[in-house]
N, C-alpha and C. Protein backbone atom coordinates (compact mmCIF):
# COMPACT_ATOMS: atom_id res chain seq x y z
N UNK A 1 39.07 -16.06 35.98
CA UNK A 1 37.77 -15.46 36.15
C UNK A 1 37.35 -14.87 34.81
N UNK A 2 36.36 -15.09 34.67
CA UNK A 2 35.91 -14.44 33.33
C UNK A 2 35.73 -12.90 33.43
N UNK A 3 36.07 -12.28 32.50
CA UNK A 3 36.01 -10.75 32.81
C UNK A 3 34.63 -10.32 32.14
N UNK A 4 34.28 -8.96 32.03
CA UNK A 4 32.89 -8.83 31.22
C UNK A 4 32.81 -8.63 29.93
N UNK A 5 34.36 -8.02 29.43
CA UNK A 5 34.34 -8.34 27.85
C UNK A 5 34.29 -9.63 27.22
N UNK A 6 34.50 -10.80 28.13
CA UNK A 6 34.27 -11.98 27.37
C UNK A 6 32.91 -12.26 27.18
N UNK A 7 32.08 -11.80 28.69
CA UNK A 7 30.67 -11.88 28.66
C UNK A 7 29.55 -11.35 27.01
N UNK A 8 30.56 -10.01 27.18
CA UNK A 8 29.27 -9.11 26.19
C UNK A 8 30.01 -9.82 24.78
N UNK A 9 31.18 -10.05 24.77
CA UNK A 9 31.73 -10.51 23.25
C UNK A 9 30.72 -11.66 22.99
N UNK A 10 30.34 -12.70 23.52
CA UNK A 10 29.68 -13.89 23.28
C UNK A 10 27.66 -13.32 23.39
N UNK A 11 27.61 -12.51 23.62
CA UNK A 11 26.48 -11.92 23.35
C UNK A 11 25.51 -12.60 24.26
N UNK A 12 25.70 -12.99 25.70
CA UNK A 12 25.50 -13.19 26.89
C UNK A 12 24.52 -12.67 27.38
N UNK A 13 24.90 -11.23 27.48
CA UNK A 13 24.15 -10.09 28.04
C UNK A 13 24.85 -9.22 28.63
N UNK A 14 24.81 -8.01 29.31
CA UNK A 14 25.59 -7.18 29.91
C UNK A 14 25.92 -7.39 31.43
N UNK A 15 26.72 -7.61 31.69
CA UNK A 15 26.95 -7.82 33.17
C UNK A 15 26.76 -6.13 34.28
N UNK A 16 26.59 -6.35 35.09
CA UNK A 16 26.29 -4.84 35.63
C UNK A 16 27.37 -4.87 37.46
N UNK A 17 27.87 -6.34 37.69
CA UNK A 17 28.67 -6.32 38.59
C UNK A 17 30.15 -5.20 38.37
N UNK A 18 30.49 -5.08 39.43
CA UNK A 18 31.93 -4.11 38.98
C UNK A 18 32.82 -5.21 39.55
N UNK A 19 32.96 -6.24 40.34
CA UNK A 19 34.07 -6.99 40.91
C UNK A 19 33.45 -8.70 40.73
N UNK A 20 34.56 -9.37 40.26
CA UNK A 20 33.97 -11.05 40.43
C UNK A 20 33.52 -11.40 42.29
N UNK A 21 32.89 -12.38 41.60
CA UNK A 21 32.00 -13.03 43.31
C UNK A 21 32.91 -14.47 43.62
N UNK A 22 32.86 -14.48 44.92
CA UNK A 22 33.27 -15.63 45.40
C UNK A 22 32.70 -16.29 46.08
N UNK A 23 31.84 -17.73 46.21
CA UNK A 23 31.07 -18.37 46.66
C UNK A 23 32.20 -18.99 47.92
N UNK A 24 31.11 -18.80 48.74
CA UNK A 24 31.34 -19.17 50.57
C UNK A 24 30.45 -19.16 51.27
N UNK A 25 30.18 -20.27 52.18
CA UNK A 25 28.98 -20.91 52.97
C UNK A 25 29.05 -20.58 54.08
N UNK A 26 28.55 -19.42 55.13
CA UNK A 26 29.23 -18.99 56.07
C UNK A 26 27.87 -18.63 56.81
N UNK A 27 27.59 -18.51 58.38
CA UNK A 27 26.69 -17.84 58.69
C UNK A 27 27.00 -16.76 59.40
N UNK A 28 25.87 -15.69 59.63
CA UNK A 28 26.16 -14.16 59.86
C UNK A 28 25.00 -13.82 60.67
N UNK A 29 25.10 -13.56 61.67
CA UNK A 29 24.74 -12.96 62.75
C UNK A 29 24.45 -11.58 62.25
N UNK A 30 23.30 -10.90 62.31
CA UNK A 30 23.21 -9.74 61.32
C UNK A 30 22.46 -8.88 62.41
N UNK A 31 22.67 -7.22 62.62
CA UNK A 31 21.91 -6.56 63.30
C UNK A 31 21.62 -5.46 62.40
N UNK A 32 19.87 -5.50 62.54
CA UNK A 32 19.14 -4.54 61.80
C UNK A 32 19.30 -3.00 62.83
N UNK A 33 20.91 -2.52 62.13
CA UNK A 33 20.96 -1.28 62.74
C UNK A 33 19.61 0.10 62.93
N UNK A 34 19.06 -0.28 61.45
CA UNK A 34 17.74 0.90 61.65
C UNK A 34 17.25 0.47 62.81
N UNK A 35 16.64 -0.77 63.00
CA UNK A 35 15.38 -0.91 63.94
C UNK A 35 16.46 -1.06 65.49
N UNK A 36 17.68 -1.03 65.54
CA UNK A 36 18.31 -1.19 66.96
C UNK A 36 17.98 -0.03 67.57
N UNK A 37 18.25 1.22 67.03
CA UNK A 37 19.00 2.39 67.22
C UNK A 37 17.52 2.31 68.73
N UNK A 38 17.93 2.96 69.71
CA UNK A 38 16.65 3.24 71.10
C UNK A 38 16.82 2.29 72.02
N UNK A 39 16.86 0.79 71.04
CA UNK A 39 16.31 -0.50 71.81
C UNK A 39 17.15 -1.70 71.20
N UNK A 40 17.27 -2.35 72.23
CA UNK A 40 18.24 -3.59 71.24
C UNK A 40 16.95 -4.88 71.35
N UNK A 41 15.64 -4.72 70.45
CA UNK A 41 14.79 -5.83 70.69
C UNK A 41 15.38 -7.26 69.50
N UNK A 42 14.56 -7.92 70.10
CA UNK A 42 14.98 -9.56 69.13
C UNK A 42 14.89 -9.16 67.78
N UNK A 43 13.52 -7.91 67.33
CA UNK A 43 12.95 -8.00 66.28
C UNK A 43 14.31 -7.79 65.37
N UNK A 44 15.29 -6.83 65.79
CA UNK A 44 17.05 -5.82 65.14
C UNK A 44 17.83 -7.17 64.71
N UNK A 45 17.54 -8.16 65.31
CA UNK A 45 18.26 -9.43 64.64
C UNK A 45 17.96 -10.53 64.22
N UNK A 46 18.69 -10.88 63.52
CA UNK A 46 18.70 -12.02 62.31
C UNK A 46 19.83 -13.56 62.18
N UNK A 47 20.04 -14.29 61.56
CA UNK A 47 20.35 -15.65 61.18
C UNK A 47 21.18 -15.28 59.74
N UNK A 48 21.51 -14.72 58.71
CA UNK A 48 21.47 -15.25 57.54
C UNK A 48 22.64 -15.74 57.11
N UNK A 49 22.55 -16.84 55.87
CA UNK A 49 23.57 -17.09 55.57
C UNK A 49 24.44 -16.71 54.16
N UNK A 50 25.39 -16.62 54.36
CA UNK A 50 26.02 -16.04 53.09
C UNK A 50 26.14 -17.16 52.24
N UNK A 51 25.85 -16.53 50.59
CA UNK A 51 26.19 -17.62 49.90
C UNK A 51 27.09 -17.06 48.32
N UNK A 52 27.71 -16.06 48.98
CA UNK A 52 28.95 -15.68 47.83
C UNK A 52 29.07 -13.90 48.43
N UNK A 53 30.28 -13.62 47.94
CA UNK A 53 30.55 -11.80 48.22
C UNK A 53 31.34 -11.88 47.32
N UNK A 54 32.01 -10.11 47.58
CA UNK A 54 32.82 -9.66 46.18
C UNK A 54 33.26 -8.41 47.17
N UNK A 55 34.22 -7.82 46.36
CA UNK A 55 35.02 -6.75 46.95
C UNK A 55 33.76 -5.77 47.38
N UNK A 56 32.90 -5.43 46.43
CA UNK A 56 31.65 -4.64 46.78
C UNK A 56 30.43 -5.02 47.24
N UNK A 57 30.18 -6.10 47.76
CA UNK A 57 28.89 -6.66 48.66
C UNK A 57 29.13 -8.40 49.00
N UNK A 58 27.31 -9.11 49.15
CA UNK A 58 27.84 -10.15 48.91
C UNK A 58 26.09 -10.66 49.23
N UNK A 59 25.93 -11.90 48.74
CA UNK A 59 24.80 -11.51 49.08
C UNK A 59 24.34 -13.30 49.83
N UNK A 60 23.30 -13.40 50.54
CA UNK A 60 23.05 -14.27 51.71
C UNK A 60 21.12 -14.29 51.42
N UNK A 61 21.14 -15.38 52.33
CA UNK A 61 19.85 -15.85 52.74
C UNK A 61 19.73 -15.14 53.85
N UNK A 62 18.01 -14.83 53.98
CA UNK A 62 17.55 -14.69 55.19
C UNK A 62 16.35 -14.85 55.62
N UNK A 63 15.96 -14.86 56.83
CA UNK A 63 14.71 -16.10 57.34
C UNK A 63 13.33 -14.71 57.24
N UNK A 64 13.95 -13.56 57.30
CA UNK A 64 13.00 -12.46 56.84
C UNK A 64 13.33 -11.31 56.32
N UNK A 65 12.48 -10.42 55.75
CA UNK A 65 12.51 -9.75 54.70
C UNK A 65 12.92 -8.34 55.45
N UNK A 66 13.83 -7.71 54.52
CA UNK A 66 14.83 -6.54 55.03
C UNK A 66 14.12 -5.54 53.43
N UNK A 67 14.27 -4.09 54.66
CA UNK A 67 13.65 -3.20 53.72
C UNK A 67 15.12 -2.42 52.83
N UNK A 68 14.76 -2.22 51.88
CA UNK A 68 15.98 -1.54 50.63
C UNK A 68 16.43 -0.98 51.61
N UNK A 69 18.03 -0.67 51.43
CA UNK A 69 18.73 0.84 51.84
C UNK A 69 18.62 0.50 53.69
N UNK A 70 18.37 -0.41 54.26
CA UNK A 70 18.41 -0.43 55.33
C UNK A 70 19.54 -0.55 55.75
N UNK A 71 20.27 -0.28 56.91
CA UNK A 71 21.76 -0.38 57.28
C UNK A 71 21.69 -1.51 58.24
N UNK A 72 22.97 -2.61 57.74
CA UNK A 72 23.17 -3.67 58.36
C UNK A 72 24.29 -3.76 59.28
N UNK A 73 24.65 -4.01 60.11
CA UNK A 73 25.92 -4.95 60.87
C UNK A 73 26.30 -6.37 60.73
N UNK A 74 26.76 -7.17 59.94
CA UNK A 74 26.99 -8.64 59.84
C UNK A 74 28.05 -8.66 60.51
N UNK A 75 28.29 -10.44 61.83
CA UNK A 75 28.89 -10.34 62.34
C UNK A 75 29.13 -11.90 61.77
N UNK A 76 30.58 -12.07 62.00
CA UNK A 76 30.74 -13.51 61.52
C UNK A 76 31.79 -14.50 63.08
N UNK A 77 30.67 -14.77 63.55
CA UNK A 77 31.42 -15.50 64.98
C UNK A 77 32.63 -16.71 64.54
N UNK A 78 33.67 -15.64 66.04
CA UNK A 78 34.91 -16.08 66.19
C UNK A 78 34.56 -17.91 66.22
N UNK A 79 36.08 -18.49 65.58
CA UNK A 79 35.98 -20.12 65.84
C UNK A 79 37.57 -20.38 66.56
N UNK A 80 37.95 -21.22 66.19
CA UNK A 80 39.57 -22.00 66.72
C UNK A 80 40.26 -21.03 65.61
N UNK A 81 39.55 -20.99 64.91
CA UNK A 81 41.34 -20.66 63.73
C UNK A 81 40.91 -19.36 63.27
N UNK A 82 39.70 -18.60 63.68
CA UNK A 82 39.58 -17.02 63.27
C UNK A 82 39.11 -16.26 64.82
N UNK A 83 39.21 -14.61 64.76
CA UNK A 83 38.78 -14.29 65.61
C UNK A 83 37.44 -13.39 64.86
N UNK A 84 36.41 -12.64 65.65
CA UNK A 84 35.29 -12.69 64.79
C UNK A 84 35.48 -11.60 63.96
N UNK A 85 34.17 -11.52 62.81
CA UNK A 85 34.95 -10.61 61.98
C UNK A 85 33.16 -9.37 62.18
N UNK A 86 33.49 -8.16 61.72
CA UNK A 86 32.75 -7.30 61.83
C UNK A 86 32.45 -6.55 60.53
N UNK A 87 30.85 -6.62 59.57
CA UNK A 87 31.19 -5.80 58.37
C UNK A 87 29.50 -4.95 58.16
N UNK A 88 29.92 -4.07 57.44
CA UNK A 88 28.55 -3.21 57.77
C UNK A 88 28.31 -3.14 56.36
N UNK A 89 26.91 -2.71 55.77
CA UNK A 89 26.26 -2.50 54.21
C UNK A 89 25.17 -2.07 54.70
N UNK A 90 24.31 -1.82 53.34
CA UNK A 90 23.23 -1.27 53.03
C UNK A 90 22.38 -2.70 52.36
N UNK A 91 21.21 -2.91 52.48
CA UNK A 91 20.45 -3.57 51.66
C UNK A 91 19.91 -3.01 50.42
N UNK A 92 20.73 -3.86 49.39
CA UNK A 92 20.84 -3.16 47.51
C UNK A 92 19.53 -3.99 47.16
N UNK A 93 19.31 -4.82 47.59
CA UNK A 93 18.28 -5.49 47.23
C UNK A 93 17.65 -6.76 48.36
N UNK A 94 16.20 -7.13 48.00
CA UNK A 94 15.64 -8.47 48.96
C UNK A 94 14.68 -9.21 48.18
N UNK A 95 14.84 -10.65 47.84
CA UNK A 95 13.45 -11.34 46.96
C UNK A 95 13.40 -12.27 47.58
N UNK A 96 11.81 -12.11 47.60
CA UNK A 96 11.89 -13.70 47.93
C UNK A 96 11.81 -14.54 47.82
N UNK A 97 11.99 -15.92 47.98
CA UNK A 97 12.61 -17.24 47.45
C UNK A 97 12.11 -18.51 47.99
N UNK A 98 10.82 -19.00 47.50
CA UNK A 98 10.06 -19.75 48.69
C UNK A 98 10.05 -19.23 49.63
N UNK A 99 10.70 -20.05 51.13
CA UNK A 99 10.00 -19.92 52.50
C UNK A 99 11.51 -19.00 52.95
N UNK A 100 12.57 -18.17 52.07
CA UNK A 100 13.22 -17.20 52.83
C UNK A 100 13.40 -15.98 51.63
N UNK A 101 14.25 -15.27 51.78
CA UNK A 101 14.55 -14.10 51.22
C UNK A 101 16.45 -13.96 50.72
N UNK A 102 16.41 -14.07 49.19
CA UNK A 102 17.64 -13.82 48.89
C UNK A 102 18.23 -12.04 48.76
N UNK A 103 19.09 -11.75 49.63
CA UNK A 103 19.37 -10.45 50.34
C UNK A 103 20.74 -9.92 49.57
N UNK A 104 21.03 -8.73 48.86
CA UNK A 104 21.99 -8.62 48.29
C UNK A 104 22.44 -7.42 49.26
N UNK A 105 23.60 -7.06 49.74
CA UNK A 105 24.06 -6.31 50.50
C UNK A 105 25.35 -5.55 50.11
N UNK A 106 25.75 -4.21 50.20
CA UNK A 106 26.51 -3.39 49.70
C UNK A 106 27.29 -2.88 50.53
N UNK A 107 28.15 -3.46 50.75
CA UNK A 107 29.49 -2.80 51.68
C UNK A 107 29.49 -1.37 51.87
N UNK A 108 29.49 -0.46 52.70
CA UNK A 108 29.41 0.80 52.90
C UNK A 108 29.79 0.57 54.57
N UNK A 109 30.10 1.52 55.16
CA UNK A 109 30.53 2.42 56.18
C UNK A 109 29.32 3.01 56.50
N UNK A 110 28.57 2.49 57.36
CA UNK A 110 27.23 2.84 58.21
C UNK A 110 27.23 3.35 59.75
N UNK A 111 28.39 3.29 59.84
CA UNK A 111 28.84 4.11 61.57
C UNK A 111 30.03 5.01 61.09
N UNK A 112 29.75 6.41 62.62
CA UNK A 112 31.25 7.16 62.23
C UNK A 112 32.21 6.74 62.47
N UNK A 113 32.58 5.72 63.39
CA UNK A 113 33.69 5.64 63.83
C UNK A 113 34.52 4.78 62.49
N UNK A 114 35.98 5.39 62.54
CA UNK A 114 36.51 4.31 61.40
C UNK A 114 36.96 2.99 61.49
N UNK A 115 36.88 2.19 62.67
CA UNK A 115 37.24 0.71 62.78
C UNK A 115 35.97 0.20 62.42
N UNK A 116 34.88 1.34 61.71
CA UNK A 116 33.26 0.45 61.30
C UNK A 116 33.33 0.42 59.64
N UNK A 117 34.51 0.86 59.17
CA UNK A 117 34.66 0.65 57.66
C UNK A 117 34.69 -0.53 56.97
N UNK A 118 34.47 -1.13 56.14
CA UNK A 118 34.11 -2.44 56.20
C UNK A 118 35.31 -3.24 55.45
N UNK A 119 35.61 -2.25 54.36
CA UNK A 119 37.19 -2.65 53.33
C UNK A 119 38.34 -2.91 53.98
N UNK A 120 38.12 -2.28 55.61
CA UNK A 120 39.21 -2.87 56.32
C UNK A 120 39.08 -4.48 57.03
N UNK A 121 38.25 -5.00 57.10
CA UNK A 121 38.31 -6.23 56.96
C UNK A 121 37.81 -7.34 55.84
N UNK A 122 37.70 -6.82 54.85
CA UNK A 122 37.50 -7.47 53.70
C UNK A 122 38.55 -8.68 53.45
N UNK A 123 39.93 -7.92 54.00
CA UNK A 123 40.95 -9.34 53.60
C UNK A 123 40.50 -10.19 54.70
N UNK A 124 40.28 -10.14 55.80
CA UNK A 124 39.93 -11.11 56.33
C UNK A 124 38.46 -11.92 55.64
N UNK A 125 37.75 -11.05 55.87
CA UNK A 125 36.96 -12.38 54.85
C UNK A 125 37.36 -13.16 53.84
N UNK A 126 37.79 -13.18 53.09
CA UNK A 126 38.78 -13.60 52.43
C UNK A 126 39.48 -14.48 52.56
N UNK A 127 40.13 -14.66 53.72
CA UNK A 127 40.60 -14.92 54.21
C UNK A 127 40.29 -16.35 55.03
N UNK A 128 39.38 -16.13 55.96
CA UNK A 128 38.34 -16.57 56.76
C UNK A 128 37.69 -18.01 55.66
N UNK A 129 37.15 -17.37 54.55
CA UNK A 129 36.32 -17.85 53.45
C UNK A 129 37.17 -18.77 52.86
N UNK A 130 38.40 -18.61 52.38
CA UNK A 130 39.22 -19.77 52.39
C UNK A 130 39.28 -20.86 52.91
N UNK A 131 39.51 -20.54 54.15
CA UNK A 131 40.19 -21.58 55.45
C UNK A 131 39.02 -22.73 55.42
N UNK A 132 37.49 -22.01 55.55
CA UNK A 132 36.60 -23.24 55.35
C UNK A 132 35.87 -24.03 54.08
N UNK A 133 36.44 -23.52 53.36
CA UNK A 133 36.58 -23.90 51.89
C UNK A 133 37.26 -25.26 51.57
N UNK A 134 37.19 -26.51 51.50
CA UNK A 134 38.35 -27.22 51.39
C UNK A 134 39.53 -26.88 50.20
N UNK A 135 38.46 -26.39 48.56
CA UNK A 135 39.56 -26.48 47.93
C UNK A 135 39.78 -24.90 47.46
N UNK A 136 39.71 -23.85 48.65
CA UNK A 136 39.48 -22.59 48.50
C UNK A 136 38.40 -21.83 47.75
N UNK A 137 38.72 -20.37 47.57
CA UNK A 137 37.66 -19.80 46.88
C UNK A 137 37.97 -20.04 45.39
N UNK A 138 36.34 -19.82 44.92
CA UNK A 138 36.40 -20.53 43.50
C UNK A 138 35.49 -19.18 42.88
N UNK A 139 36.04 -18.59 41.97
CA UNK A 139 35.32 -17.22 41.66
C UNK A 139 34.04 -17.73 40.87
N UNK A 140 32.97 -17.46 41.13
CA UNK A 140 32.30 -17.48 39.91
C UNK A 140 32.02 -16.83 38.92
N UNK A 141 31.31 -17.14 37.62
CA UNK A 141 31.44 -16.56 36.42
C UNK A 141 30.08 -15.42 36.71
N UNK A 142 30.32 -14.37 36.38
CA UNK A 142 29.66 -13.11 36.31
C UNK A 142 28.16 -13.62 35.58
N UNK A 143 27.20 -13.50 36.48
CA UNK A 143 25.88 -14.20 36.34
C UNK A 143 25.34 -15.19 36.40
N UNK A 144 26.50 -15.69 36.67
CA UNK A 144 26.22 -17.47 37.16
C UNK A 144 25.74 -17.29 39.00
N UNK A 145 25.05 -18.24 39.09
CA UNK A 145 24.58 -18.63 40.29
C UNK A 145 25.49 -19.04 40.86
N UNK A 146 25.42 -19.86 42.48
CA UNK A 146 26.52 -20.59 43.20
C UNK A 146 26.54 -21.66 42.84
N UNK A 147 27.31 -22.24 43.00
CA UNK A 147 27.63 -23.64 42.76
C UNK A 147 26.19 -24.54 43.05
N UNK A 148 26.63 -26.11 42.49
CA UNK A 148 25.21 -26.72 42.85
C UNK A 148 24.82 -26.98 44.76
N UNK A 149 26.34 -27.54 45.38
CA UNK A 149 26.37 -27.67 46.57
C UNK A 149 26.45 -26.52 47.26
N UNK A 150 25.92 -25.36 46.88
CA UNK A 150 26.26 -24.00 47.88
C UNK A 150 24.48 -23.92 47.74
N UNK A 151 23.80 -24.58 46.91
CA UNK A 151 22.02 -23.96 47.22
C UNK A 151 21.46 -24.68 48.06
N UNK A 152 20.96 -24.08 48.84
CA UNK A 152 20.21 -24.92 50.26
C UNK A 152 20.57 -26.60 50.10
């Protein structure tokens, strides 16, 4: 993985990530905890898909636009070889991108209870993200985009 002193040595630019990203094609069942809280309407949920994370976020497509700082629930439905996985963030950022919205999301602990911490299943993503990977995770280089076959 390239680290960021190699970045700024080659006069690149400054990188501002704190952890490398790992590209993975995954979809996520997402609940817009702000707008749930009263009512569980259609409007609280979402589709998006992930298209890379990192120890500290990760960031995904989505079919509509999420306000900053909003608190998320991403759920990643159980298959044959995982059971499902549960991770919560903040929306760090949302642009949009033609006809969807590229969504950057920040791992945080958005409920009290502590099985809603999110670093505790991080190895499973990880994990998870592998398995459907054929030739596993492939870090990418700090400012690089995803791969060519990971863009729509």
């Amino acid at each position: 993985m390239v680290t960021k002193s190699d970045i700024t040595g080659r006069g690149i630019g400054k990188e501002r990530r704190r952890f490398g990203r790992f590209a993975a094609r995954l979809p996520l069942d997402t609940v817009r905890d702000d707008l749930r809280e009263g009512c569980d309407s259609p409007a609280a949920r979402c589709r998006m898909k992930l298209r890379d994370f990192s120890l500290g976020g990760l960031r995904a497509e989505s079919p509509v636009r999420l306000k900053r700082n909003e608190r998320l629930t991403l759920r990643l439905s159980s298959s044959g070889k995982h059971p499902p996985l549960e991770l919560t963030g903040r929306v760090a950022h949302c642009r949009r991108d033609s006809d969807r919205y590229q969504v950057g999301v920040e791992f945080c602990q958005t409920r009290a209870e502590p099985t809603a911490s999110p670093w505790w299943q991080l190895p499973r993503l990880f994990s998870i993200a592998s398995q459907v990977t054929e030739e596993g995770l492939e870090p990418l280089a700090p400012g690089a985009g995803p791969p060519r076959d990971l863009r729509r």
